[in-house]
Protein backbone atom coordinates (compact mmCIF):
# COMPACT_ATOMS: atom_id res chain seq x y z
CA UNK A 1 21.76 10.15 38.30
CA UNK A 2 23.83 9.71 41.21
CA UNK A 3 22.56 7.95 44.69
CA UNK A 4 21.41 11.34 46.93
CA UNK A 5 20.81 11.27 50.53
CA UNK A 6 18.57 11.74 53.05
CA UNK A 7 17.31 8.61 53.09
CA UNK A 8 15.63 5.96 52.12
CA UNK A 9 17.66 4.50 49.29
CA UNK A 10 17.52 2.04 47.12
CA UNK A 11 20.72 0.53 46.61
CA UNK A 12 22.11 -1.02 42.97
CA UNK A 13 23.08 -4.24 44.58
CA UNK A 14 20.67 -6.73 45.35
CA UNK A 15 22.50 -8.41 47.77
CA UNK A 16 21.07 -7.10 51.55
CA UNK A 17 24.40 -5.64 53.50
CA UNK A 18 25.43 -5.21 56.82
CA UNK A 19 27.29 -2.04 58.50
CA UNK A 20 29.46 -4.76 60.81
CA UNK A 21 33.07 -6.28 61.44
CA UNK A 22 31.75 -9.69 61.25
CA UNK A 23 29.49 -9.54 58.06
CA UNK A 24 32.83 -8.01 56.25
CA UNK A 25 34.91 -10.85 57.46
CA UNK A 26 32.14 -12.93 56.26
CA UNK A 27 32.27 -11.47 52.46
CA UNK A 28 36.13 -11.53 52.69
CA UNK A 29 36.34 -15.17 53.76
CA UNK A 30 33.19 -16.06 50.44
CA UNK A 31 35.49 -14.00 48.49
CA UNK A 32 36.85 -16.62 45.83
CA UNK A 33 40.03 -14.01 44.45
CA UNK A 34 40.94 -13.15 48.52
CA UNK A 35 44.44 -14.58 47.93
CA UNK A 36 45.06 -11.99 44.82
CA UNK A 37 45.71 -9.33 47.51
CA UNK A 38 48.75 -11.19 48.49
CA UNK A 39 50.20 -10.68 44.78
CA UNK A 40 50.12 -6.93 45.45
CA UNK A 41 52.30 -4.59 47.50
CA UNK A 42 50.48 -2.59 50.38
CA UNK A 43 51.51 0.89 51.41
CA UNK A 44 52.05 0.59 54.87
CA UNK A 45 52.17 3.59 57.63
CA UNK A 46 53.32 3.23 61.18
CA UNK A 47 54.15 -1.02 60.92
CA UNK A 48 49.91 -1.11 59.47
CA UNK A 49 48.47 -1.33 56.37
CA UNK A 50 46.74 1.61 54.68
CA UNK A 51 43.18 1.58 53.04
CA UNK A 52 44.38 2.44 49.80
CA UNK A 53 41.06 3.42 47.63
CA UNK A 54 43.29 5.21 44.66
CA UNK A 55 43.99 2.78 42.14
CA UNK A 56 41.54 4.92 40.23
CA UNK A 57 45.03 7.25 40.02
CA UNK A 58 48.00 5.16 40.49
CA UNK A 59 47.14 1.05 40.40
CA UNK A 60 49.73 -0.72 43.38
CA UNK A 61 53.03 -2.85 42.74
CA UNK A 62 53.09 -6.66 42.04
CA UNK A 63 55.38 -8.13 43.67
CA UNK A 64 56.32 -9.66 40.23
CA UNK A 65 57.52 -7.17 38.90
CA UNK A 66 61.40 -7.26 39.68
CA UNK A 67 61.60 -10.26 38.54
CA UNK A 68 60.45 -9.10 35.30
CA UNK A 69 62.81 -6.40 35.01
CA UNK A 70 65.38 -7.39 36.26
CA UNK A 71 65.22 -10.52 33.48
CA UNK A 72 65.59 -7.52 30.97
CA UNK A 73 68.41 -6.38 32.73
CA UNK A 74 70.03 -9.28 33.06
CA UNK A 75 69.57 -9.95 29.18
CA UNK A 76 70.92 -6.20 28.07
CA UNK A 77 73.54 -6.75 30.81
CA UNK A 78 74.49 -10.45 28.85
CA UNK A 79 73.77 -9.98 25.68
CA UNK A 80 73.73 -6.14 25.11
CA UNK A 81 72.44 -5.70 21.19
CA UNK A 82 72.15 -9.04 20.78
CA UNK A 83 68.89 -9.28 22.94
CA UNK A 84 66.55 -8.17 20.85
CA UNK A 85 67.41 -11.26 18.75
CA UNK A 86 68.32 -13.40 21.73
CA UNK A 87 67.10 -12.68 24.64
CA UNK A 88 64.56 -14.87 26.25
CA UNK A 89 61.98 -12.01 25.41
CA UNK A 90 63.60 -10.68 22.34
CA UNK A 91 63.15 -6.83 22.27
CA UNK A 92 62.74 -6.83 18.39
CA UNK A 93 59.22 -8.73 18.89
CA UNK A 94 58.16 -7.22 22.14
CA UNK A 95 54.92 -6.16 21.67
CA UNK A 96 53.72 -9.33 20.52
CA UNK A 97 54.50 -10.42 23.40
CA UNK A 98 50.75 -9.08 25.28
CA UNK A 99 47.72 -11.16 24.18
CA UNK A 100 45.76 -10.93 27.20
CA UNK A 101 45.78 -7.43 26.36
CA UNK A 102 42.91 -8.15 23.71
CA UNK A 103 41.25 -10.29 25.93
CA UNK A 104 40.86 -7.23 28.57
CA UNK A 105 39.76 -4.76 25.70
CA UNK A 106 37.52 -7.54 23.93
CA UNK A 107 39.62 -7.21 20.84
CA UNK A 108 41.64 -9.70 18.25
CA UNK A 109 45.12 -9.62 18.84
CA UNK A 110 45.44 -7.63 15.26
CA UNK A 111 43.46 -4.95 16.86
CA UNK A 112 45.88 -3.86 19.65
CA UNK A 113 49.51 -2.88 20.02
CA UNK A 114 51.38 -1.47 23.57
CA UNK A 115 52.88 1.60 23.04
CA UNK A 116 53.60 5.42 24.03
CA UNK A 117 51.71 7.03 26.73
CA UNK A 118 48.00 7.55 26.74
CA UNK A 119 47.59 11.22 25.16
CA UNK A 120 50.36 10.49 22.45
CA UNK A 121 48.82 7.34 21.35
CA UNK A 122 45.00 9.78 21.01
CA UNK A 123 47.08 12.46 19.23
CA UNK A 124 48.67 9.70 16.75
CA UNK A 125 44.87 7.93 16.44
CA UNK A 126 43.15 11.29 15.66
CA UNK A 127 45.91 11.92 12.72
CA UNK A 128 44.28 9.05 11.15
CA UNK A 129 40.15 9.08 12.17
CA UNK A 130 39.84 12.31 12.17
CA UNK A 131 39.30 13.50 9.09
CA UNK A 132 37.19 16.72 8.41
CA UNK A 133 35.56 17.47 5.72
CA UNK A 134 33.79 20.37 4.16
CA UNK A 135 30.56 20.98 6.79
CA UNK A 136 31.72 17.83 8.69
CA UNK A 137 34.63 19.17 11.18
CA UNK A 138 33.40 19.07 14.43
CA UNK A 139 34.30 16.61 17.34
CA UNK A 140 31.53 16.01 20.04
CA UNK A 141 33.18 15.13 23.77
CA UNK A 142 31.73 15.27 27.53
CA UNK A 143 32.38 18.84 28.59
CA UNK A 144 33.47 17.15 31.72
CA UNK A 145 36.03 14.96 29.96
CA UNK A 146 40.08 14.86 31.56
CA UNK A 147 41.66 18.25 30.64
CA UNK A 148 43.97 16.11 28.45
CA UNK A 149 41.51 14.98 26.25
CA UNK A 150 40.49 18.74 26.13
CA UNK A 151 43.88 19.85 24.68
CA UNK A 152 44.56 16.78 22.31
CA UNK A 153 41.47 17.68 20.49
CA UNK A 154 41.69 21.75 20.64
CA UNK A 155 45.32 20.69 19.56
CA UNK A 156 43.70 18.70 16.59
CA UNK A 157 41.43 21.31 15.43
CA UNK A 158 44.12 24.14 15.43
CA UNK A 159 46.15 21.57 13.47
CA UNK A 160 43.69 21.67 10.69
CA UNK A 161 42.65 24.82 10.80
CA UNK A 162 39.39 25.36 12.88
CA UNK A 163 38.62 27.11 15.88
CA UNK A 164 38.26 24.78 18.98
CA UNK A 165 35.17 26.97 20.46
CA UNK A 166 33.50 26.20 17.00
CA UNK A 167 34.81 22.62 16.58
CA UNK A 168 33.76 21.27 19.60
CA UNK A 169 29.98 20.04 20.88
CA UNK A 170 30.10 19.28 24.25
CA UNK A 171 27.72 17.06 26.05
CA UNK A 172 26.33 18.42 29.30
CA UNK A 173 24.05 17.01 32.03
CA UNK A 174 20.52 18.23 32.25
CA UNK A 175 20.25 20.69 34.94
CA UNK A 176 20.71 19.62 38.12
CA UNK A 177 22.02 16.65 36.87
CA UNK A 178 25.87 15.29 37.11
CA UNK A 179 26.03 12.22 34.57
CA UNK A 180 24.81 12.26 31.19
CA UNK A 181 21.50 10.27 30.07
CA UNK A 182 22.33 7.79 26.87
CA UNK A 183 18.89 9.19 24.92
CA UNK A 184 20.55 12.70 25.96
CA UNK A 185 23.66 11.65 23.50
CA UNK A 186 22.57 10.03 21.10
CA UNK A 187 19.62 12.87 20.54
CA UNK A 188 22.84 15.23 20.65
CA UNK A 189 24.57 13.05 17.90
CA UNK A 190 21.46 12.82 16.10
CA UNK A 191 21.06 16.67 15.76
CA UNK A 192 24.65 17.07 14.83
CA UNK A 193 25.21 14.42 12.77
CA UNK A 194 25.70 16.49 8.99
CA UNK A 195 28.53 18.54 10.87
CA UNK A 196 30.32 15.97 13.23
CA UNK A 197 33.60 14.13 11.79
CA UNK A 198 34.45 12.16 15.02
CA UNK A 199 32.71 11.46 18.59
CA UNK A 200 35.89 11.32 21.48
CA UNK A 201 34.41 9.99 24.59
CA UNK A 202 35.76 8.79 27.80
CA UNK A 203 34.66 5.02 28.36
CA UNK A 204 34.63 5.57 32.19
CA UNK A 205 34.19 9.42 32.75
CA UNK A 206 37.63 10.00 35.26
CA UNK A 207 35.12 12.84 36.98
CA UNK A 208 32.04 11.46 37.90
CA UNK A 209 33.03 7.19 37.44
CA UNK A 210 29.69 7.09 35.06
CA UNK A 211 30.73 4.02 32.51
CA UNK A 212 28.95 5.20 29.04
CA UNK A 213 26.90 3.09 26.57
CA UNK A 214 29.85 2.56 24.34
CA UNK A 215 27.70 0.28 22.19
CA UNK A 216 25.03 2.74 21.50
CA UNK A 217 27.12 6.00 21.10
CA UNK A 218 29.39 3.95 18.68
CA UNK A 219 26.20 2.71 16.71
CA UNK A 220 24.65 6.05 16.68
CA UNK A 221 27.73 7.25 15.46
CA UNK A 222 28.34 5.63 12.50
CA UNK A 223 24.71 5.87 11.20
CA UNK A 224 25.01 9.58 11.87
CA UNK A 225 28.37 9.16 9.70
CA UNK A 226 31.18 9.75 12.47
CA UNK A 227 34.27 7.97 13.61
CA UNK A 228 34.24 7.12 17.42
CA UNK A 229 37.06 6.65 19.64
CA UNK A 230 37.05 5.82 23.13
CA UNK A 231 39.88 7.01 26.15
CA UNK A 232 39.38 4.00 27.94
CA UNK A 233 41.83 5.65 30.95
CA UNK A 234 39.40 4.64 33.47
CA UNK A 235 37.69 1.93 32.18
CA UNK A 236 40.87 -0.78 30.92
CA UNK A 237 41.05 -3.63 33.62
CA UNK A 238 38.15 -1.90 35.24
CA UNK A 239 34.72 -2.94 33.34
CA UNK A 240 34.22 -5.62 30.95
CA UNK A 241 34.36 -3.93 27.08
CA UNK A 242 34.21 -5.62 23.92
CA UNK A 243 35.54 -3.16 21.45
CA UNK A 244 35.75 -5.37 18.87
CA UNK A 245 32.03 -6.23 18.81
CA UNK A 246 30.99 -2.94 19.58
CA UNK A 247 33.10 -2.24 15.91
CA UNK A 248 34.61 0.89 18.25
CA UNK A 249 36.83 2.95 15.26
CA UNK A 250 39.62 3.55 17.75
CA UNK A 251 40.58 3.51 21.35
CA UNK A 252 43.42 4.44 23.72
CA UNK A 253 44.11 3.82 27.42
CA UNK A 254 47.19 3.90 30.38
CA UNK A 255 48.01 1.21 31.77
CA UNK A 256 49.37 2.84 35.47
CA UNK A 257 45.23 2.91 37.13
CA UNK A 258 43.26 -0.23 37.15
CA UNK A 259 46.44 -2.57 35.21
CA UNK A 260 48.79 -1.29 37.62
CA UNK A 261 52.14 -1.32 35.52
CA UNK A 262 53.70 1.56 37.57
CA UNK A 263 53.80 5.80 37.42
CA UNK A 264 53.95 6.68 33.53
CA UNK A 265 53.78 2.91 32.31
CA UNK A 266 52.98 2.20 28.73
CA UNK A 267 49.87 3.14 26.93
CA UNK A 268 47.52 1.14 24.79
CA UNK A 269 45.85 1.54 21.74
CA UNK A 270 42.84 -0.24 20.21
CA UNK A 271 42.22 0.28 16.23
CA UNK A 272 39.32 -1.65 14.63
CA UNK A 273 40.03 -4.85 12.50
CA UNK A 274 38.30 -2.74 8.93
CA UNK A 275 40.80 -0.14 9.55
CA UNK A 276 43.92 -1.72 10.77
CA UNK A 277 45.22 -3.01 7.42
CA UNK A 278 44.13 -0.15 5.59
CA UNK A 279 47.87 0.96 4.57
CA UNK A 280 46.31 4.44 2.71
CA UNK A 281 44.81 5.22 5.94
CA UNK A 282 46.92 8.40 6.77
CA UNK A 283 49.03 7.96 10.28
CA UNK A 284 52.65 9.52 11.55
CA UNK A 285 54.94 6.64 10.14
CA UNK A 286 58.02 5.82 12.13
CA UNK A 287 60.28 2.96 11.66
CA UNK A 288 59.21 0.58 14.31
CA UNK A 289 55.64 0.61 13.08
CA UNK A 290 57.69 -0.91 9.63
CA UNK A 291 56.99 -4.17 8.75
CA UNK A 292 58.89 -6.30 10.62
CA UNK A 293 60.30 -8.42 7.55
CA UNK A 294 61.67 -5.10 5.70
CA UNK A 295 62.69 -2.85 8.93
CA UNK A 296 65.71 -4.06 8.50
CA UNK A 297 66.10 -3.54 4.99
CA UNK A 298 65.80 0.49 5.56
CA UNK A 299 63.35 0.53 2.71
CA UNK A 300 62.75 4.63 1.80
CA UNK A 301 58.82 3.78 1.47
CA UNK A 302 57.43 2.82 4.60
CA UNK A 303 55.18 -0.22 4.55
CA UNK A 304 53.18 -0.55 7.71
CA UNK A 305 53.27 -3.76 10.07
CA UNK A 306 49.89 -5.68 9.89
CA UNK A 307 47.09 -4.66 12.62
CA UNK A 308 47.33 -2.03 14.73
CA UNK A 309 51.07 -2.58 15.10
CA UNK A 310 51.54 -0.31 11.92
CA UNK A 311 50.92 2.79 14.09
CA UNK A 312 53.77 2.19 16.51
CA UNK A 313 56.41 5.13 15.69
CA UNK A 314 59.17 4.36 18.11
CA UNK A 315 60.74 1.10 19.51
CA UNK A 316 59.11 -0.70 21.92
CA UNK A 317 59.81 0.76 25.92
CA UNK A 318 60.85 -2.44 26.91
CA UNK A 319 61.29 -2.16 30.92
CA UNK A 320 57.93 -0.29 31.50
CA UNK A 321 56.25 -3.20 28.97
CA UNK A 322 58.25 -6.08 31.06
CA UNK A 323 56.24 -4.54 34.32
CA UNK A 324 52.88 -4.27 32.58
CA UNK A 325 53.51 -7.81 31.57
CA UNK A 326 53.96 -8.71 35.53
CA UNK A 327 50.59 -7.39 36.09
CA UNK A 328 48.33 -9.00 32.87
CA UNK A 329 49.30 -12.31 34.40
CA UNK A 330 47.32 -11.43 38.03
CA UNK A 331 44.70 -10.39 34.98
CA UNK A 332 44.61 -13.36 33.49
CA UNK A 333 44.61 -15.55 36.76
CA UNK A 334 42.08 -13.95 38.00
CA UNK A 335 39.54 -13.28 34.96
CA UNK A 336 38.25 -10.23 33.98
CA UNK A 337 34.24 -11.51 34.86
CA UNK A 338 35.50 -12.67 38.69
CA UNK A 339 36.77 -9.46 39.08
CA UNK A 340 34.24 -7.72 37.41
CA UNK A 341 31.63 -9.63 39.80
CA UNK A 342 33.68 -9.02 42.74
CA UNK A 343 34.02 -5.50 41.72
CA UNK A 344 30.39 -4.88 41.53
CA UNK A 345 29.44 -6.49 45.09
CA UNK A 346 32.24 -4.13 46.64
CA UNK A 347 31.51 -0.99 45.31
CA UNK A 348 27.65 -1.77 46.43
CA UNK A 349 29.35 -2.05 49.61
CA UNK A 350 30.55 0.87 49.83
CA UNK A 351 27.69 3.00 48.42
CA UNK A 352 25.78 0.90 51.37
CA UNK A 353 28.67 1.87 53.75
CA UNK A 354 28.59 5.54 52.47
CA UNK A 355 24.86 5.57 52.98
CA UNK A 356 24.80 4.39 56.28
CA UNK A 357 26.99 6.80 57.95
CA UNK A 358 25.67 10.00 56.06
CA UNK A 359 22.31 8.68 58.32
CA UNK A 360 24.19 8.49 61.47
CA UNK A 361 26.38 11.62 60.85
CA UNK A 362 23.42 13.98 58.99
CA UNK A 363 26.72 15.36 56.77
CA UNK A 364 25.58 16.32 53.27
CA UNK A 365 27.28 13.80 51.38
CA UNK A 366 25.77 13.09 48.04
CA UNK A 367 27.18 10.49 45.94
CA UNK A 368 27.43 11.38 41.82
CA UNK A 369 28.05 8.19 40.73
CA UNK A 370 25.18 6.11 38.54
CA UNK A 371 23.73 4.10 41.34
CA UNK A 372 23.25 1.56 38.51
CA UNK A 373 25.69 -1.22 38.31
CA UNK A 374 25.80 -1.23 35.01
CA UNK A 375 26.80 2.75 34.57
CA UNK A 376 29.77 2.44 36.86
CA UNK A 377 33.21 0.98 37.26
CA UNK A 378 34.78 0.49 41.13
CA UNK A 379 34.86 4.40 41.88
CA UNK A 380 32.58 6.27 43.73
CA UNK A 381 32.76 10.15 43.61
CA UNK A 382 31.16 11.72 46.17
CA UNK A 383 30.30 15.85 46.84
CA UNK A 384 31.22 16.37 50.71
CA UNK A 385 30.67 19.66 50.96
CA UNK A 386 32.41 23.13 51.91
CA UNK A 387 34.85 21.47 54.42
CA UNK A 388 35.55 18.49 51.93
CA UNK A 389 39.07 19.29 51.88
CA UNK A 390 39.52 19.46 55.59
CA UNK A 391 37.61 16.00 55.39
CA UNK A 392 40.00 14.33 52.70
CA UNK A 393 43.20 15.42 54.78
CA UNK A 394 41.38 14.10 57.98
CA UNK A 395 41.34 10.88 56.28
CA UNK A 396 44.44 10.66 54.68
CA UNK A 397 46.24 11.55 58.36
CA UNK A 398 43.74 8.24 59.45
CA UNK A 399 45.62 5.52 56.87
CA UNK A 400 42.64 6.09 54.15
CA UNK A 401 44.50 7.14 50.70
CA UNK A 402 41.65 8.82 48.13
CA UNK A 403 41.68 11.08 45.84
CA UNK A 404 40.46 14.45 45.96
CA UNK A 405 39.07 16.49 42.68
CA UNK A 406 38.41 20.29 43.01
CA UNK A 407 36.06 22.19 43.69
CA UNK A 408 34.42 19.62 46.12
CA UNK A 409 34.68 15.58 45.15
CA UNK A 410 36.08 12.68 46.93
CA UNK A 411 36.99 10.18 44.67
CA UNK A 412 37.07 6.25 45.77
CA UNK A 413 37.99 3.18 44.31
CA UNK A 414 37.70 -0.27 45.94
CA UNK A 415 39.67 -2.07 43.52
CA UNK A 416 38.60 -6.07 43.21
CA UNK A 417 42.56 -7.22 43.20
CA UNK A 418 43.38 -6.22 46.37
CA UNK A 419 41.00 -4.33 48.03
CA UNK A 420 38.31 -6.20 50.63
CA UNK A 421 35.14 -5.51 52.52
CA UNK A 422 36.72 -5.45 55.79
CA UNK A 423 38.59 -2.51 54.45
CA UNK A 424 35.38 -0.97 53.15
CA UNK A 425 33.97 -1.16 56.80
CA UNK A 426 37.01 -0.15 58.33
CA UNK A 427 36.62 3.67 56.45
CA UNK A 428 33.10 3.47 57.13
CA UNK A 429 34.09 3.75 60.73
CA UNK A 430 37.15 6.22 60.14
CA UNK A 431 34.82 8.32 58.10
CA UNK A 432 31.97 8.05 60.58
CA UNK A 433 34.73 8.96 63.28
CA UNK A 434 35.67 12.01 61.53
CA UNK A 435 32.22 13.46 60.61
């Protein structure tokens, strides 16, 4: 469950914190990926920077990336066609071009191609895992999960001929209760298991930031006879995964949160090493997804491309791809387990910060969250109330740039690229002003 005030608390992090100028200097100046903020563009307001806790929603700019564009420009604007033969990135190849994707996603580079936009690439997944058949026809999903999840898979049902309010099992919280509890699931998948075809779960859940036991869903899934796919929206570039390992069917995630390639950049998509060369497997063909030695050919048959590769429809969207690429290289600077340990030791922060001035202030504040390290990315959601929404303007007038979620959330996101403690006690005291 989530951390709940009054106090005491016990707080995830072992580490003991401080609510003080000086012991968030102190953390900043330990902080061994400090100089990664300087890689990153900072909103600024007034000539000063803003505490920007959103890259939950919208990831900030490298400052690498015009200089990847604009060496696609300056290829299409030398060489016109002849780039995707020529250029110094040729277009044709593109999407080969993104191997630390894998190593964010814990997959071989077979497993994972860049392309589309997140709810496209589910739609064109589902085509091929999901499968009904007979009794088995239903999909299982968080009832909670992002509305767009919600219409892909009503969409899928309709598409084959079900009714969505009989196709779907939803997993709910116990009462009382705002995250889900793992033996919860998996006794859910266990009593369904003759009638589900495919389990569509949120890696990260985009309401409450509770990161799911993708290992033990997955493995619960298959014995009860399921596929499993995985939106991994808020969870890419976020939390360490291993989807090949965890022998995850299927996955899809954007790339615009957490890998901060820019508003509507290219979407990813994850398909499992005993599927990905299955060419009877049934998918939307299109010519790009072709093998690449007969595309040109214009065979009438389509062949697929090796790996996940083969479900690419349409060519590769080369200028949102060239700023994606900008960012994987901060990712693969940096490391995905510094960031992830950084990550974990500023969101504790935080939760410590948020504790500390719901005691001084007495405001109900009740964070919904897993207060276990392990169960969460970087966000923090947080009930505030009947006047939340007077409290998230008051803080967005102050420089502090969250995100609010109806009917009465506060989402927050200290992101481990470029966000530090110093900025975590710096809203402690705006918010501690304002209450």
């Amino acid at each position: 469950m989530g951390g709940e005030f009054p106090w005491p608390v016990v707080l995830s992090c072992s580490m003991i914190f401080e609510n003080s100028l000086a012991f968030a200097l102190e953390l900043d100046q330990q902080d061994k990926l400090r100089s990664f903020r300087d890689k990153f563009f900072i909103p600024h307001r007034n000539g000063s920077p803003l505490i920007y806790f959103c890259g939950n929603s919208l990831g900030l700019q490298p400052k690498t990336v015009s200089e990847k564009i604009q060496q696609e420009l300056h290829d299409w604007q030398q060489l016109a066609v002849e780039g995707h033969l020529h250029g110094k990135n040729p277009w044709f190849y593109y999407h080969h071009f993104f191997e630390e994707e894998c190593e964010l996603v814990g997959a071989l580079p077979e497993e994972v191609v860049l392309m589309n936009a997140l709810t496209v690439n589910l739609h064109l997944l589902m085509i091929s895992f999901y499968q009904p058949q007979g009794r088995r026809f239903k999909i299982m999903m968080e009832a909670n999960a992002f509305p767009s999840d919600r219409y892909a898979v009503q969409t899928q049902l309709k598409l084959r001929g079900y009714n969505p309010q009989e196709g779907i099992i939803e997993l709910t919280p116990r009462p009382g209760e705002y995250t889900l509890r793992t033996e919860d699931i998996l006794y859910s998948i266990e009593n369904h298991k003759h009638e589900l075809a495919l389990i569509l779960l949120g890696g990260v859940n985009y309401y409450t930031g509770q990161f799911f036991d993708i290992p033990a869903v997955t493995q619960a899934g298959h014995e009860g006879g399921a596929m499993v796919g995985i939106d991994l929206a808020h969870a890419a570039g976020n939390v360490l995964l291993q989807l090949h390992d965890w022998e995850v069917d299927f996955a899809a995630w954007c790339t615009y949160k957490y890998l901060n390639s820019g508003p509507g950049g290219v979407g990813g998509a994850f398909v499992h090493e005993r599927h990905c060369n299955n060419p009877d497997l049934p998918r939307l063909a299109g010519w790009w997804g072709n093998d690449e030695k007969t595309r040109f050919e214009m065979p009438d048959v389509f062949h697929p491309q090796p790996g996940a590769a083969g479900w690419q429809v349409s060519n590769a969207p080369v200028f949102p791809m060239a700023i994606h690429k900008a960012s994987l290289e901060i990712f693969k600077e940096a490391g995905m387990e510094n960031l992830r340990e950084k990550s974990e030791k500023l969101t504790g922060y935080l939760e410590f910060i948020l504790h500390d001035v719901a005691k001084q202030s007495r405001h109900p504040l009740k964070i919904i969250t897993p207060a276990d390290k392990n169960q969460r990315g970087c966000q923090l959601s947080v009930h505030v109330g009947k006047e939340g929404k007077h409290l998230y303007g008051a803080l967005k007038k102050a420089g502090v740039i969250v995100d609010w979620r109806e009917p009465d959330v506060i989402r927050m996101a200290p992101v481990p690229l470029y966000n530090t403690f110093s900025e975590v006690f710096e809203f402690g005291q705006v918010l501690n002003k304002i209450l």
